[in-house]
N, C-alpha and C. Protein backbone atom coordinates (compact mmCIF):
# COMPACT_ATOMS: atom_id res chain seq x y z
N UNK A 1 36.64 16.43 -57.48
CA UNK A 1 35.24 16.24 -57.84
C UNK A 1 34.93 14.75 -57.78
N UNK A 2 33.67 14.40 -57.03
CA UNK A 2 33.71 12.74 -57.31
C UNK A 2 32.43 12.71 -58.25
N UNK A 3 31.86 11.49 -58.48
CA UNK A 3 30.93 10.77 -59.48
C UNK A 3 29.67 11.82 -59.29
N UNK A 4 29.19 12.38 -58.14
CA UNK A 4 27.90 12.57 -57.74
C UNK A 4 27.91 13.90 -58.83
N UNK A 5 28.91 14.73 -58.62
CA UNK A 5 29.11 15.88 -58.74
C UNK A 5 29.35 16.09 -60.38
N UNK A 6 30.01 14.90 -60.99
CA UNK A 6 29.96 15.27 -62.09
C UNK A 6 28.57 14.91 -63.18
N UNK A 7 28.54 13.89 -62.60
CA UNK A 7 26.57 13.99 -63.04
C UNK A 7 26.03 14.69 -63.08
N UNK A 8 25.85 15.60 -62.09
CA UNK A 8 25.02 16.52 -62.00
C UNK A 8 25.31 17.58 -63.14
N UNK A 9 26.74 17.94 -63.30
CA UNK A 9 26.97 18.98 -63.79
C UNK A 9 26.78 18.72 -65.23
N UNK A 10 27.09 17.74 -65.87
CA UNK A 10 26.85 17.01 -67.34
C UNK A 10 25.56 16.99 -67.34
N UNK A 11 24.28 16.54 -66.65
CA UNK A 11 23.31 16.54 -66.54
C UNK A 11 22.61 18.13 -66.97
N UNK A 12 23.13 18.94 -66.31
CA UNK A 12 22.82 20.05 -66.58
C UNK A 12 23.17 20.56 -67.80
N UNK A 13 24.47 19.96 -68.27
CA UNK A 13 25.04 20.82 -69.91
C UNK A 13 24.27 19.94 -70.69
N UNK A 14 23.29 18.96 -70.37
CA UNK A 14 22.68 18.30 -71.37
C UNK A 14 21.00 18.61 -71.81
N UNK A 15 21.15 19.87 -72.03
CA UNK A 15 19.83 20.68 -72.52
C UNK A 15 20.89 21.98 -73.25
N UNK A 16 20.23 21.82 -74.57
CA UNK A 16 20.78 22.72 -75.48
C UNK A 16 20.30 24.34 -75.01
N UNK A 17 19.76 24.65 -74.15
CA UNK A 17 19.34 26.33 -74.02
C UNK A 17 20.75 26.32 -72.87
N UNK A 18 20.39 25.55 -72.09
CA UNK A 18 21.89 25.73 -70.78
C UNK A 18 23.09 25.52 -71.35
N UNK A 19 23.15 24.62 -72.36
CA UNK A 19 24.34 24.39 -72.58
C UNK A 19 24.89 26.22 -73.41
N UNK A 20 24.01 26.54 -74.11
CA UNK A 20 24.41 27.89 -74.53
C UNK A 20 24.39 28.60 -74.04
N UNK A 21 23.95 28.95 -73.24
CA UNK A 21 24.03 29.55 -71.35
C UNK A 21 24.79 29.62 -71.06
N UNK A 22 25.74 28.71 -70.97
CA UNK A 22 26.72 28.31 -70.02
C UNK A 22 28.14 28.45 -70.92
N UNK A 23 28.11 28.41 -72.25
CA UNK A 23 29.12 28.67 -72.93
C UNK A 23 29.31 30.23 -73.25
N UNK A 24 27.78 31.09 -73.27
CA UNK A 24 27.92 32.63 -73.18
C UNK A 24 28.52 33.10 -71.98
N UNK A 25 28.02 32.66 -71.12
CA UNK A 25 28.46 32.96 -69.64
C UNK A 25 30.24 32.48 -69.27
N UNK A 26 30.73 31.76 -69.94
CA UNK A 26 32.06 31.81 -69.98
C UNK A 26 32.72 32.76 -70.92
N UNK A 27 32.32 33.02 -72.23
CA UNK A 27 32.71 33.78 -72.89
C UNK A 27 32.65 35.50 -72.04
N UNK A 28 31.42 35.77 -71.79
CA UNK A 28 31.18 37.19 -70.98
C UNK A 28 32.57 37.25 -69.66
N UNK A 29 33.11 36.26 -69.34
CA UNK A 29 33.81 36.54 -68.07
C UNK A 29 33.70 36.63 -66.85
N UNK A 30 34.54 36.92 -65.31
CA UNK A 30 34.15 36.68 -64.44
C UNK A 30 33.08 37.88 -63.68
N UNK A 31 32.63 39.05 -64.51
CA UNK A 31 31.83 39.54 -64.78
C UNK A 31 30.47 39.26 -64.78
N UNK A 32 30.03 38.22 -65.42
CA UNK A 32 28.75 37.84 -65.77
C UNK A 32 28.15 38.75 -66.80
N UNK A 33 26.40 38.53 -66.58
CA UNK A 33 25.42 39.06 -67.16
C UNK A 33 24.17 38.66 -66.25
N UNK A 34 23.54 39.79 -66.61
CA UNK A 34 22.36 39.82 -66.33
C UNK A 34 21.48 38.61 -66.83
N UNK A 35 20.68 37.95 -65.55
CA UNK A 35 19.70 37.00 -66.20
C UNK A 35 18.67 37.61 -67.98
N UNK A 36 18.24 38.83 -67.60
CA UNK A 36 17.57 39.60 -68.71
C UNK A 36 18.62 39.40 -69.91
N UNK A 37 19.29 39.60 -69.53
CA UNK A 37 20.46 40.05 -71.28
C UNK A 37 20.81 38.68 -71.31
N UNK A 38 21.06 37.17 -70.81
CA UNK A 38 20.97 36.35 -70.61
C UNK A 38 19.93 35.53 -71.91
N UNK A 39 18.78 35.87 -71.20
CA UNK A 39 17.85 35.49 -72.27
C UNK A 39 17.77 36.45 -73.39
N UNK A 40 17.43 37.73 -73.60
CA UNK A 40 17.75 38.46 -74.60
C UNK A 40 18.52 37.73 -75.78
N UNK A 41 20.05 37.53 -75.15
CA UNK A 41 20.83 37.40 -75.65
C UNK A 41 20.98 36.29 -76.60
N UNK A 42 19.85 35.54 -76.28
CA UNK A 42 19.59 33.87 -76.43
C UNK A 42 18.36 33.65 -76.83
N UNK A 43 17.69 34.62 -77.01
CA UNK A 43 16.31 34.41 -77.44
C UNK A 43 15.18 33.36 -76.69
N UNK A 44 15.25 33.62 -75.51
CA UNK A 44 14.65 32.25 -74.37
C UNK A 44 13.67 33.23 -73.99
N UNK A 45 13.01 33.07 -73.18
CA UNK A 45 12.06 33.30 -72.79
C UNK A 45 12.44 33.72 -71.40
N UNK A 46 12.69 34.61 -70.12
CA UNK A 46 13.02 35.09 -69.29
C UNK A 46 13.02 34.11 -67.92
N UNK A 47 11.21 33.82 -68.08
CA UNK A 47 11.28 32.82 -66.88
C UNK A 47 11.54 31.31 -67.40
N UNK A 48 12.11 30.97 -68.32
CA UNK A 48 12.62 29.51 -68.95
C UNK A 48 14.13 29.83 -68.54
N UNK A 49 14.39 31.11 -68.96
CA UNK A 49 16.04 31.31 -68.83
C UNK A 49 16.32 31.17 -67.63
N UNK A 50 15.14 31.61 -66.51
CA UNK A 50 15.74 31.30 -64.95
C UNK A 50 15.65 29.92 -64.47
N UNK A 51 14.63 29.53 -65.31
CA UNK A 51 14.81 28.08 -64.73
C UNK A 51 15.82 27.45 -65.05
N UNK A 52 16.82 27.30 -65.94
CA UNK A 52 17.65 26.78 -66.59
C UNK A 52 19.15 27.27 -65.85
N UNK A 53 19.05 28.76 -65.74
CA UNK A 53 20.16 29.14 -65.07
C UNK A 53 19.98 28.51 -63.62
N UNK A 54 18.86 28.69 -62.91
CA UNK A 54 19.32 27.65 -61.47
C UNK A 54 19.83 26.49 -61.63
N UNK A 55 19.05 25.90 -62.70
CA UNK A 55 19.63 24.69 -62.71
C UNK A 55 21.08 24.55 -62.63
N UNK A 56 21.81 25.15 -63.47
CA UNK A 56 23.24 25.05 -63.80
C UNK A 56 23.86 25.76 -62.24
N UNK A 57 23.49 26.49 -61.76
CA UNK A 57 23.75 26.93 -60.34
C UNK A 57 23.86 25.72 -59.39
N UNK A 58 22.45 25.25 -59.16
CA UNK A 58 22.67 24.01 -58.34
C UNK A 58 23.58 23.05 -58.79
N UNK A 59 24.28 22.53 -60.35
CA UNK A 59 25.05 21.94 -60.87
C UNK A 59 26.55 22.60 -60.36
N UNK A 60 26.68 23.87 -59.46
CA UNK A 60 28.13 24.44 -59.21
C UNK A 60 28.46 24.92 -60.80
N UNK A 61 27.72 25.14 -61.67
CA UNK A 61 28.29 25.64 -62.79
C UNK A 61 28.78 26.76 -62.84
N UNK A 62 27.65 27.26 -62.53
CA UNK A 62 27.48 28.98 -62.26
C UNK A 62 27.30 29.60 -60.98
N UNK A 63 28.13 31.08 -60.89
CA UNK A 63 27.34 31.41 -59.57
C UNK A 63 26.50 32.70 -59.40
N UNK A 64 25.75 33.22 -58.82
CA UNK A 64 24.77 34.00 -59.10
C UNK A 64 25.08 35.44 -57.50
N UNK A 65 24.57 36.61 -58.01
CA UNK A 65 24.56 37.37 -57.22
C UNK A 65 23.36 38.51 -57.16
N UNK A 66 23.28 39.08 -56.19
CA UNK A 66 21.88 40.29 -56.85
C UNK A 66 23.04 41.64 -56.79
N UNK A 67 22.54 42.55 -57.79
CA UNK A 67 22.63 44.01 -58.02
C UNK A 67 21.69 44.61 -57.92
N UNK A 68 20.94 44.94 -56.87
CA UNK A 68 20.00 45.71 -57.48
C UNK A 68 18.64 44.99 -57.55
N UNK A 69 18.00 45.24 -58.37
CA UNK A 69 17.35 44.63 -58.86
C UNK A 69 17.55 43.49 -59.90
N UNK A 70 18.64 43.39 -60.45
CA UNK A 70 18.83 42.23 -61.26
C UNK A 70 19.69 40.97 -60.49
N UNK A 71 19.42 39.87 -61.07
CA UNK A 71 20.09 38.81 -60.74
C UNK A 71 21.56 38.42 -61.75
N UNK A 72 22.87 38.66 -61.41
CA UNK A 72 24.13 38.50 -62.62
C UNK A 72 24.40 36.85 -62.29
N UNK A 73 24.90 36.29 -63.49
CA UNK A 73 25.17 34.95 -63.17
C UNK A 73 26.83 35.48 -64.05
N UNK A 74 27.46 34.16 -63.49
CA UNK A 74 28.80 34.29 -64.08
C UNK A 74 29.21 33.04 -63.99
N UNK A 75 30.08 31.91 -64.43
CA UNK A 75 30.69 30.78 -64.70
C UNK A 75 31.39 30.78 -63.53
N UNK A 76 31.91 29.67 -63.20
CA UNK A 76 32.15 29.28 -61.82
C UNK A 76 33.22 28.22 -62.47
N UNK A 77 34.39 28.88 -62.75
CA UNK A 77 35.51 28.61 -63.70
C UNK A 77 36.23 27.65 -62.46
N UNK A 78 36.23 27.61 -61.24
CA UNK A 78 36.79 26.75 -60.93
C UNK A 78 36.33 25.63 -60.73
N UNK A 79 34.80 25.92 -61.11
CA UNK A 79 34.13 24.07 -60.84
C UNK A 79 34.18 23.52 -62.40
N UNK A 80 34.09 24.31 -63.22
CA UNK A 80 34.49 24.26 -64.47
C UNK A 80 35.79 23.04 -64.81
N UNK A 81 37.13 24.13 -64.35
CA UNK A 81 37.90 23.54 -63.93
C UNK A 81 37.94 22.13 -63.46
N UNK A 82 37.65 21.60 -62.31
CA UNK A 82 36.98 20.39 -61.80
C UNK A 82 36.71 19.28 -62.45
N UNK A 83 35.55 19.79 -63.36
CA UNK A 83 34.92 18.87 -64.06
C UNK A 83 35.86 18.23 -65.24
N UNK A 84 36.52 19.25 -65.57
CA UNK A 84 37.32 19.07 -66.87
C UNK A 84 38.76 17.98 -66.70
N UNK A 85 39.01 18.54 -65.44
CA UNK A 85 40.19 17.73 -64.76
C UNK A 85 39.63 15.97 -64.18
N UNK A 86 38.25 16.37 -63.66
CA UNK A 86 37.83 15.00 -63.47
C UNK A 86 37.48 13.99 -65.04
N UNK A 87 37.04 14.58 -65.74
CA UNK A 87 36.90 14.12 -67.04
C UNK A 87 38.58 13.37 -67.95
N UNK A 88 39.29 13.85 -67.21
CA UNK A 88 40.22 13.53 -68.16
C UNK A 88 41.35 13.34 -67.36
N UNK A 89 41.46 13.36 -66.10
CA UNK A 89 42.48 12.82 -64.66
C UNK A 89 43.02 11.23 -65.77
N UNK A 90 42.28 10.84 -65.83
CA UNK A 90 42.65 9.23 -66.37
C UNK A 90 42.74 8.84 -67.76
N UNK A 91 43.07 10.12 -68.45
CA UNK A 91 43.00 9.83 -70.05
C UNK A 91 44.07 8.83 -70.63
N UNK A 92 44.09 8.12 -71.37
CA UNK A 92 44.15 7.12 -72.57
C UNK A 92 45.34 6.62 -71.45
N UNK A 93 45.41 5.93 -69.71
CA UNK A 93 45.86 5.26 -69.76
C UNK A 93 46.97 5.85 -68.71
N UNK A 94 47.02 6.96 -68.41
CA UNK A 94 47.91 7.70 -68.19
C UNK A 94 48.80 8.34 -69.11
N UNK A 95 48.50 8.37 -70.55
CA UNK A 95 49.13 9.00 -71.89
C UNK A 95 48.59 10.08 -72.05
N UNK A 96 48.87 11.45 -71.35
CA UNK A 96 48.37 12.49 -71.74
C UNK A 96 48.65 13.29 -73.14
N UNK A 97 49.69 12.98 -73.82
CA UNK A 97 50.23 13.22 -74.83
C UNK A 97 48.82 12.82 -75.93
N UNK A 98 48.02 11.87 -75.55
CA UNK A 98 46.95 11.44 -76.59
C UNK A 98 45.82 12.40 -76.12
N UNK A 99 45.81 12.96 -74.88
CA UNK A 99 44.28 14.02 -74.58
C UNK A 99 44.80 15.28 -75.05
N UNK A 100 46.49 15.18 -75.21
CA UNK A 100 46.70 16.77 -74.80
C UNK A 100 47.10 17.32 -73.39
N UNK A 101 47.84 18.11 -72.72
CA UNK A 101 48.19 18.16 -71.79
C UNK A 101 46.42 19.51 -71.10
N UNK A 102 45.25 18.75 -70.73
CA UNK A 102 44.55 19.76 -70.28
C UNK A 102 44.64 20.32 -69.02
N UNK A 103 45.53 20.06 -68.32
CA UNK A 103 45.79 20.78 -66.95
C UNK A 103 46.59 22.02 -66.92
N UNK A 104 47.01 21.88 -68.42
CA UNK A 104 47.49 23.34 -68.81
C UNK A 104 46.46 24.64 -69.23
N UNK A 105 45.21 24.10 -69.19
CA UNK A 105 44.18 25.22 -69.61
C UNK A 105 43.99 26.23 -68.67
N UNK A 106 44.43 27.99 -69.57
CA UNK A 106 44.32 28.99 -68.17
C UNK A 106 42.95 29.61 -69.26
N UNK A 107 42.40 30.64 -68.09
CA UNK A 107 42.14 31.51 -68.55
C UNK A 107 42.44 32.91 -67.87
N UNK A 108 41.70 33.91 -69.03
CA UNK A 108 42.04 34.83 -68.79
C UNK A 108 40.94 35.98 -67.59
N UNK A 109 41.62 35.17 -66.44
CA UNK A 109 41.21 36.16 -65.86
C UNK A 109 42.41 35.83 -64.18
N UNK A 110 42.23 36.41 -63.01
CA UNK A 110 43.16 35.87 -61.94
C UNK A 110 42.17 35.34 -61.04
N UNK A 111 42.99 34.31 -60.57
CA UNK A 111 42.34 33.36 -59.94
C UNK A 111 40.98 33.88 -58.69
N UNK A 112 41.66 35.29 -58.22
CA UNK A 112 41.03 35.75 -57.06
C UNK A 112 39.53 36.06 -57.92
N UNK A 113 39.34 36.15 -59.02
CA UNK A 113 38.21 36.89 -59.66
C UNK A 113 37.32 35.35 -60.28
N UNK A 114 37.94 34.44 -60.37
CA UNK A 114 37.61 33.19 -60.96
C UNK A 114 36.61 32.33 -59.93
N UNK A 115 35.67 32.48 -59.79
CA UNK A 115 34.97 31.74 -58.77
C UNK A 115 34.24 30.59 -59.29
């Protein structure tokens, strides 16, 4: 990930409706949710919730698909990934022992499903 990319994506977690967006949408899995249950879920307003979810889309946060008639968004755990690794590639010095070893963070799901 370089500089451009992580701006953007911090940029985007820096509005409290996305940022809870984006932490439901990891919790739900590589699954997703529905934009509707999305906001529902969050008490937003439907077309605020879409604006917010593109946003985080164009940020590579999330990625989006149609069913149907609905639009599912789901976390995009490997840009996730990314960001987290770019955030902390250079911690305290090369002393990871002071960040914690975060390149050890899995989750639970397999990689093929982790987009």
């Amino acid at each position: 990930m370089d500089d451009q990319l992580a701006v953007a994506a911090l940029s985007a977690l820096a509005h409290e409706d996305r940022l809870v967006a984006f932490r439901l949408l990891v919790r739900a899995g590589p699954d997703g949710m529905a934009s509707g249950e999305i906001a529902e879920a969050l008490s937003i307003p439907p077309t605020r919730m879409s604006f917010h979810l593109s946003t985080l889309e164009r940020a590579k946060l999330l990625r989006s698909w149609r069913d149907g008639r609905r639009i599912l968004y789901a976390a995009s755990y490997a840009d996730m990934r990314s960001l987290l690794v770019f955030l902390t590639d250079d911690c305290c010095s090369g002393k990871p022992e002071i960040c914690g070893d975060l390149s050890q963070i899995s989750f639970q799901c397999e990689p093929e499903t982790c987009r």
